[in-house]
N, C-alpha and C. Protein backbone atom coordinates (compact mmCIF):
# COMPACT_ATOMS: atom_id res chain seq x y z
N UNK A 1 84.35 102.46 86.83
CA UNK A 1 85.18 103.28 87.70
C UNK A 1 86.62 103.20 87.24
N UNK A 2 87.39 104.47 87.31
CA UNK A 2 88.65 104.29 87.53
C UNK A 2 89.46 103.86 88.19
N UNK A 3 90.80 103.03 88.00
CA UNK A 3 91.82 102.03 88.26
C UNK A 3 91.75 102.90 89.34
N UNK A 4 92.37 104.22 89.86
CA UNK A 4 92.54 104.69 91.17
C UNK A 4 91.82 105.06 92.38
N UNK A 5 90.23 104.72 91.65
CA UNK A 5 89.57 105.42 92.52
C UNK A 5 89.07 103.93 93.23
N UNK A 6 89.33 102.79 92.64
CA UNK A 6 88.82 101.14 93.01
C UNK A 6 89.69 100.58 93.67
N UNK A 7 91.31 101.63 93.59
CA UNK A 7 92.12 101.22 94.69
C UNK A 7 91.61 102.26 96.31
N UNK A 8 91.78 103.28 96.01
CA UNK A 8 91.32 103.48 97.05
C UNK A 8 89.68 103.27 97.89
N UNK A 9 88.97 102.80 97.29
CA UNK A 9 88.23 102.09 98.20
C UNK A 9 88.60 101.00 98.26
N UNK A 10 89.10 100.41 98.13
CA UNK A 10 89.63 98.99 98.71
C UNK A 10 90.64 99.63 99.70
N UNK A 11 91.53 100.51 99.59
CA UNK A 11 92.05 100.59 100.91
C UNK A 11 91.38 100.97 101.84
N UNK A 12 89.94 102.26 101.51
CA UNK A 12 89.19 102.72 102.88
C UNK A 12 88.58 100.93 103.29
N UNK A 13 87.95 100.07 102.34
CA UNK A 13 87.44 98.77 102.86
C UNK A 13 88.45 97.65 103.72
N UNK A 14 89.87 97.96 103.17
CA UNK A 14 90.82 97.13 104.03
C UNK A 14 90.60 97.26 105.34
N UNK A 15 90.95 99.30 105.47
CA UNK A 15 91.46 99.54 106.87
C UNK A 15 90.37 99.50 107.66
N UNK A 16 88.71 99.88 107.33
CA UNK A 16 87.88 99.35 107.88
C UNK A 16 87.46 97.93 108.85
N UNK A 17 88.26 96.84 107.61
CA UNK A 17 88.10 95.18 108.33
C UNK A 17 89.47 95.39 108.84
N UNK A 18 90.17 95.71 109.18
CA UNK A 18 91.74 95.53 109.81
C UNK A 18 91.84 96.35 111.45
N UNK A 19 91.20 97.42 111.30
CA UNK A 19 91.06 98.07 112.39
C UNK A 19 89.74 98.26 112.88
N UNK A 20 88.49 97.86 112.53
CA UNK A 20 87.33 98.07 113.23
C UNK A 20 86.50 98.97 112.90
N UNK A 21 85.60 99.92 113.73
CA UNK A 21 84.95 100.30 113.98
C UNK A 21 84.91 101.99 113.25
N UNK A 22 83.98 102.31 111.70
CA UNK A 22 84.74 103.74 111.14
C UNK A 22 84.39 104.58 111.96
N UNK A 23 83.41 104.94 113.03
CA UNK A 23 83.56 106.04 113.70
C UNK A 23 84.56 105.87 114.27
N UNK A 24 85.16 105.17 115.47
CA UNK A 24 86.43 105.21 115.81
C UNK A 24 87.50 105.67 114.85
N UNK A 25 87.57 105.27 113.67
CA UNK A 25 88.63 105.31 112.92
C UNK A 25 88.76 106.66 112.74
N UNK A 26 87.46 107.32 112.27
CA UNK A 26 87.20 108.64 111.85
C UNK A 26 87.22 110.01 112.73
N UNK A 27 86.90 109.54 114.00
CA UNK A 27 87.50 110.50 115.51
C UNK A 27 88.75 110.37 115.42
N UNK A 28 89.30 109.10 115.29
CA UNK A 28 90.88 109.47 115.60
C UNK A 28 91.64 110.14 114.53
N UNK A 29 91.27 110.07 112.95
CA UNK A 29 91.77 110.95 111.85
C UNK A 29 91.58 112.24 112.59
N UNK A 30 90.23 112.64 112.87
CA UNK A 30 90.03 114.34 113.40
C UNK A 30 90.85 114.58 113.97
N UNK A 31 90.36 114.23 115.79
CA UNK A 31 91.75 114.25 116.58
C UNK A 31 93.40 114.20 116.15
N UNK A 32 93.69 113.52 115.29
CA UNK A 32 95.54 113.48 114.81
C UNK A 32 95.36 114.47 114.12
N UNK A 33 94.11 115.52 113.20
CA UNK A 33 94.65 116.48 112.30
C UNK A 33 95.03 117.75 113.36
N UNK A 34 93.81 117.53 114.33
CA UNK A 34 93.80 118.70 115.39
C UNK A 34 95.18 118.77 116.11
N UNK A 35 95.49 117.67 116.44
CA UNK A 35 96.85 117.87 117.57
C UNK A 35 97.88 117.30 116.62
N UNK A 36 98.28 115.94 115.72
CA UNK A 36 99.35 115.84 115.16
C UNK A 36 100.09 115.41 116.30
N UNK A 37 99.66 114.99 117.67
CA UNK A 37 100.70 114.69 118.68
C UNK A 37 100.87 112.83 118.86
N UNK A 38 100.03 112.44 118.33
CA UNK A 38 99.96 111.33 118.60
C UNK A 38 99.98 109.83 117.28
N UNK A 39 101.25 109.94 116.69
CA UNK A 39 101.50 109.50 115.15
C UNK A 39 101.77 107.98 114.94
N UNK A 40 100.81 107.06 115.74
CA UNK A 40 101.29 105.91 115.74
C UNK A 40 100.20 104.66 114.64
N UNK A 41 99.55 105.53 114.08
CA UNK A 41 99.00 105.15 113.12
C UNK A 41 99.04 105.62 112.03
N UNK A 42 99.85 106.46 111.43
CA UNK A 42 99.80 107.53 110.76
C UNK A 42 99.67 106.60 109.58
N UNK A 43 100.16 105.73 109.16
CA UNK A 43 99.49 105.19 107.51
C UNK A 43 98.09 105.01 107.71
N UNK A 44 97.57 104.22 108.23
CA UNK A 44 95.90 104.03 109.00
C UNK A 44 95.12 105.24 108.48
N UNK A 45 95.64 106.31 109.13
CA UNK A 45 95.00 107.89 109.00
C UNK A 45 94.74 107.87 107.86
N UNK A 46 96.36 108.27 106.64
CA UNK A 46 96.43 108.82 105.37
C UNK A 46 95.71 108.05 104.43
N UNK A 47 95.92 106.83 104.77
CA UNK A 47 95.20 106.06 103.41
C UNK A 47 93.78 105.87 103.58
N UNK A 48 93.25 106.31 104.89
CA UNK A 48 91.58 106.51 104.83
C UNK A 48 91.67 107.83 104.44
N UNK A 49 91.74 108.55 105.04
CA UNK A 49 91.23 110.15 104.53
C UNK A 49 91.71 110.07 102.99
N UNK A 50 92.69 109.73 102.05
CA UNK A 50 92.74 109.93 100.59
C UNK A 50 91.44 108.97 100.57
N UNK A 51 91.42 107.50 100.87
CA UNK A 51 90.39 106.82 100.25
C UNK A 51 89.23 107.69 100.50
N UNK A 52 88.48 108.54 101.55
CA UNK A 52 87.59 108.97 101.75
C UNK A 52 87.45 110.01 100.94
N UNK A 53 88.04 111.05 100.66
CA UNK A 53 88.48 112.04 99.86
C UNK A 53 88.40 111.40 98.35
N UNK A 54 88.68 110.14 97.64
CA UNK A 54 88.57 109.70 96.44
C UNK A 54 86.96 109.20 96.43
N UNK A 55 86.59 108.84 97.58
CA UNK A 55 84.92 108.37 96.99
C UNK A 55 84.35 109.37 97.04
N UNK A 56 84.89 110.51 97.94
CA UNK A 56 83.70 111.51 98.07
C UNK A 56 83.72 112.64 96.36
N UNK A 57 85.04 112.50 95.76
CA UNK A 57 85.14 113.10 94.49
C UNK A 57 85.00 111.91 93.33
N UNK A 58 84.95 110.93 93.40
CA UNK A 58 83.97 110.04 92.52
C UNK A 58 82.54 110.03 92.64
N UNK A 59 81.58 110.18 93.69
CA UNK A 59 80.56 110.46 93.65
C UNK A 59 79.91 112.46 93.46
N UNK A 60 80.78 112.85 93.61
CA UNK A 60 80.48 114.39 93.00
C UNK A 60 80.47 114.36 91.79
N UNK A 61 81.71 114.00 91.06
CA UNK A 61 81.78 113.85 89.75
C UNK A 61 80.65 112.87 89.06
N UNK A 62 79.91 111.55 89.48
CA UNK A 62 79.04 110.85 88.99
C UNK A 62 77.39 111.56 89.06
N UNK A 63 77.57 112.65 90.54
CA UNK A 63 76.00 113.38 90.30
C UNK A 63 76.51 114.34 89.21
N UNK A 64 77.17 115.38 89.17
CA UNK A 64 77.63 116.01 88.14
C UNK A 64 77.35 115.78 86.54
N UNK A 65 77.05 114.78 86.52
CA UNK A 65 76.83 113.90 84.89
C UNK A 65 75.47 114.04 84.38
């Protein structure tokens, strides 16, 4: 794997053990894209959705092969 794509799962795996539970985590990304009213996690959010967004295009690219 690539250097960037082994960082960002380690950050989706950080924020996972740091904050709990990924459905929770993953309702509240939805919810903050929908409203944007409520920004008190906002690193929490960004660095899962890129990490999620980097595994989900490392594993496209690996069936792809």
């Amino acid at each position: 794997m690539e250097l960037y794509t082994i960082l960002f799962l380690c950050t989706v795996f950080a924020t996972i053990i740091l904050y709990g539970d990924i459905n929770e985590i993953l309702l509240d990304i939805f919810n903050w894209l929908q409203k944007k009213t409520n920004l008190r996690y906002d690193l929490k959010r960004i660095s899962l959705l890129v990490g999620v967004i980097a595994a989900l295009v490392t594993l496209l690219q690996r069936s792809w092969k």
